[in-house]
C-alpha atoms as a PDB file:
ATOM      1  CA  UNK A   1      32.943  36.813 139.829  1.00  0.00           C
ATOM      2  CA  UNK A   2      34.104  35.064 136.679  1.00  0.00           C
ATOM      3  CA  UNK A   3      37.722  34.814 135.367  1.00  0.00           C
ATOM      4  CA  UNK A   4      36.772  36.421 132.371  1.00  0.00           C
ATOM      5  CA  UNK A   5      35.662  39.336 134.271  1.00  0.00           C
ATOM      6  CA  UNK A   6      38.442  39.645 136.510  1.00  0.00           C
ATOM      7  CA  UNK A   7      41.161  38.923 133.246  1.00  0.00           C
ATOM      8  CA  UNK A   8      39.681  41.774 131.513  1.00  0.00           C
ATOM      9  CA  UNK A   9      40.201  44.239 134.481  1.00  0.00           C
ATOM     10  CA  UNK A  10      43.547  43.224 135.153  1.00  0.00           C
ATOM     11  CA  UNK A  11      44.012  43.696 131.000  1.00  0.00           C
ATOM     12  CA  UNK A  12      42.560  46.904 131.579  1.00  0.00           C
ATOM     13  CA  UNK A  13      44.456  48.107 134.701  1.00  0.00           C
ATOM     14  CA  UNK A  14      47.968  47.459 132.723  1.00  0.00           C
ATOM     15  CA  UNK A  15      47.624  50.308 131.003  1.00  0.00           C
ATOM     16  CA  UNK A  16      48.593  52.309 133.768  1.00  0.00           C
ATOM     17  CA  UNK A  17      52.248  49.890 133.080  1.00  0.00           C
ATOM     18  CA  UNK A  18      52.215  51.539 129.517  1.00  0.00           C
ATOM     19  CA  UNK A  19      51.458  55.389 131.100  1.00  0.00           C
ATOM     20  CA  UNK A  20      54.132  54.825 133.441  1.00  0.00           C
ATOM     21  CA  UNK A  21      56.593  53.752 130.500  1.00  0.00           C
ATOM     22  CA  UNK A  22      55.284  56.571 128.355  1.00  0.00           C
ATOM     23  CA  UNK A  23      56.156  58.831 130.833  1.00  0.00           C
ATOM     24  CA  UNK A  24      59.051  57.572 131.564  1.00  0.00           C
ATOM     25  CA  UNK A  25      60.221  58.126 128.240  1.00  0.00           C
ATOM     26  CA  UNK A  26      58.884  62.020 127.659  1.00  0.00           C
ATOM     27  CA  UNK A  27      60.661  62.926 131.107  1.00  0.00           C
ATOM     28  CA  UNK A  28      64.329  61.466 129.891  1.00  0.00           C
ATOM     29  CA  UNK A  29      63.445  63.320 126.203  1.00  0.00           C
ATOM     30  CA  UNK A  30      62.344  66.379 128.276  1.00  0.00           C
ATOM     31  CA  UNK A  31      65.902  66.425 130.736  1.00  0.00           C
ATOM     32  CA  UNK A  32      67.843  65.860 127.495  1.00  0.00           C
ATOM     33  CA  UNK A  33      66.482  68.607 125.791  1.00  0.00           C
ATOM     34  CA  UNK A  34      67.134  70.780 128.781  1.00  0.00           C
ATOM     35  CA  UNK A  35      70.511  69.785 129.256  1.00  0.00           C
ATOM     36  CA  UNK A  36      71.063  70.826 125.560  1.00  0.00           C
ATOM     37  CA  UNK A  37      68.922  74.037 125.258  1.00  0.00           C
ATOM     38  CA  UNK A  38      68.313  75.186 128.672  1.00  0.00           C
ATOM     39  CA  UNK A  39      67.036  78.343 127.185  1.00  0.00           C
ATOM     40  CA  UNK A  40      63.977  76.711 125.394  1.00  0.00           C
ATOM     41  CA  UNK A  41      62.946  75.348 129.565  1.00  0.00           C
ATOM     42  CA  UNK A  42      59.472  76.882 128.910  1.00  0.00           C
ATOM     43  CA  UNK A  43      58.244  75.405 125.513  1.00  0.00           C
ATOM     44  CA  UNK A  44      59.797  71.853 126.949  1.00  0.00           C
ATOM     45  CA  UNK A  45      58.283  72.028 130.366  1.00  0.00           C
ATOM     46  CA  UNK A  46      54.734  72.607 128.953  1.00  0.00           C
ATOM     47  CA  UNK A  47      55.052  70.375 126.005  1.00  0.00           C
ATOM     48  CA  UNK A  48      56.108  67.946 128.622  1.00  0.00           C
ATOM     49  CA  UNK A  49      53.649  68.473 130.884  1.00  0.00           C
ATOM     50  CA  UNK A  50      50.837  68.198 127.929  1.00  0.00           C
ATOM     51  CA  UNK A  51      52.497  65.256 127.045  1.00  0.00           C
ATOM     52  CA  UNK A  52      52.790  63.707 130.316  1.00  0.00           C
ATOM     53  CA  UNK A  53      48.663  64.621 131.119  1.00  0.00           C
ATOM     54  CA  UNK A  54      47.882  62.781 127.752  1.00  0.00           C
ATOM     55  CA  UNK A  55      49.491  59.498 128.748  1.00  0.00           C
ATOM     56  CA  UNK A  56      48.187  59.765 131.790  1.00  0.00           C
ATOM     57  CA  UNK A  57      44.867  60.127 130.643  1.00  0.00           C
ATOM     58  CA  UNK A  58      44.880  56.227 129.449  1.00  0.00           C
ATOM     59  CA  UNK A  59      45.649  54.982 132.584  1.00  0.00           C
ATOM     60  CA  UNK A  60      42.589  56.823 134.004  1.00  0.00           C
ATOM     61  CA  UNK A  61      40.374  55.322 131.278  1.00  0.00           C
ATOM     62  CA  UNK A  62      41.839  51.875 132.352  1.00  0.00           C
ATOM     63  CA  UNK A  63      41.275  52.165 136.203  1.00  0.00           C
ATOM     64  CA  UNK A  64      37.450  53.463 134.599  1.00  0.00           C
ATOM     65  CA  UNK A  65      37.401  50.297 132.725  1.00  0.00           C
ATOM     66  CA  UNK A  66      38.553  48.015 135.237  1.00  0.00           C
ATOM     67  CA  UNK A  67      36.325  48.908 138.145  1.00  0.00           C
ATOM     68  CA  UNK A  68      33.686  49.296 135.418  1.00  0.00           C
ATOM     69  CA  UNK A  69      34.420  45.931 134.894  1.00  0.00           C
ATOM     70  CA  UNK A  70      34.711  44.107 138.265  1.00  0.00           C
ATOM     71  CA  UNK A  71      31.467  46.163 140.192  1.00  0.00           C
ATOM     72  CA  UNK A  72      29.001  46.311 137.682  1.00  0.00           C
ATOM     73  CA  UNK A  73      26.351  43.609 137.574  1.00  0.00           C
END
């Protein structure tokens, strides 16, 4: 394999870092919005969840990417 290859996957597998951060984030916005309305729990948990499937989404792509990357010939 060649280093440029297996640079670019590991490029491409750190966006699961950034999902993981982005996540992060909506979960401590979504627990401080409960803590002050706990009577708007259903609009937060599914904008959260949306949310949370969205940033998730671009770590998928990158794992795509990556093993895109490193098995094709």
């Amino acid at each position: 394999m060649e280093l440029g290859t297996i640079l670019g996957a590991g490029f491409a597998a750190v966006t699961a870092l950034g999902a993981g951060i982005g996540i992060g984030i909506a979960a401590k916005g979504a627990v401080e919005g409960l803590a002050r309305r706990p009577e708007m729990s259903g609009k937060i948990q599914s904008m959260f969840i949306l949310g949370a499937g969205l940033a998730e989404a671009t770590a998928i792509y990158g794992l795509v990417v990556a093993i895109i990357l490193l098995f094709a010939k």
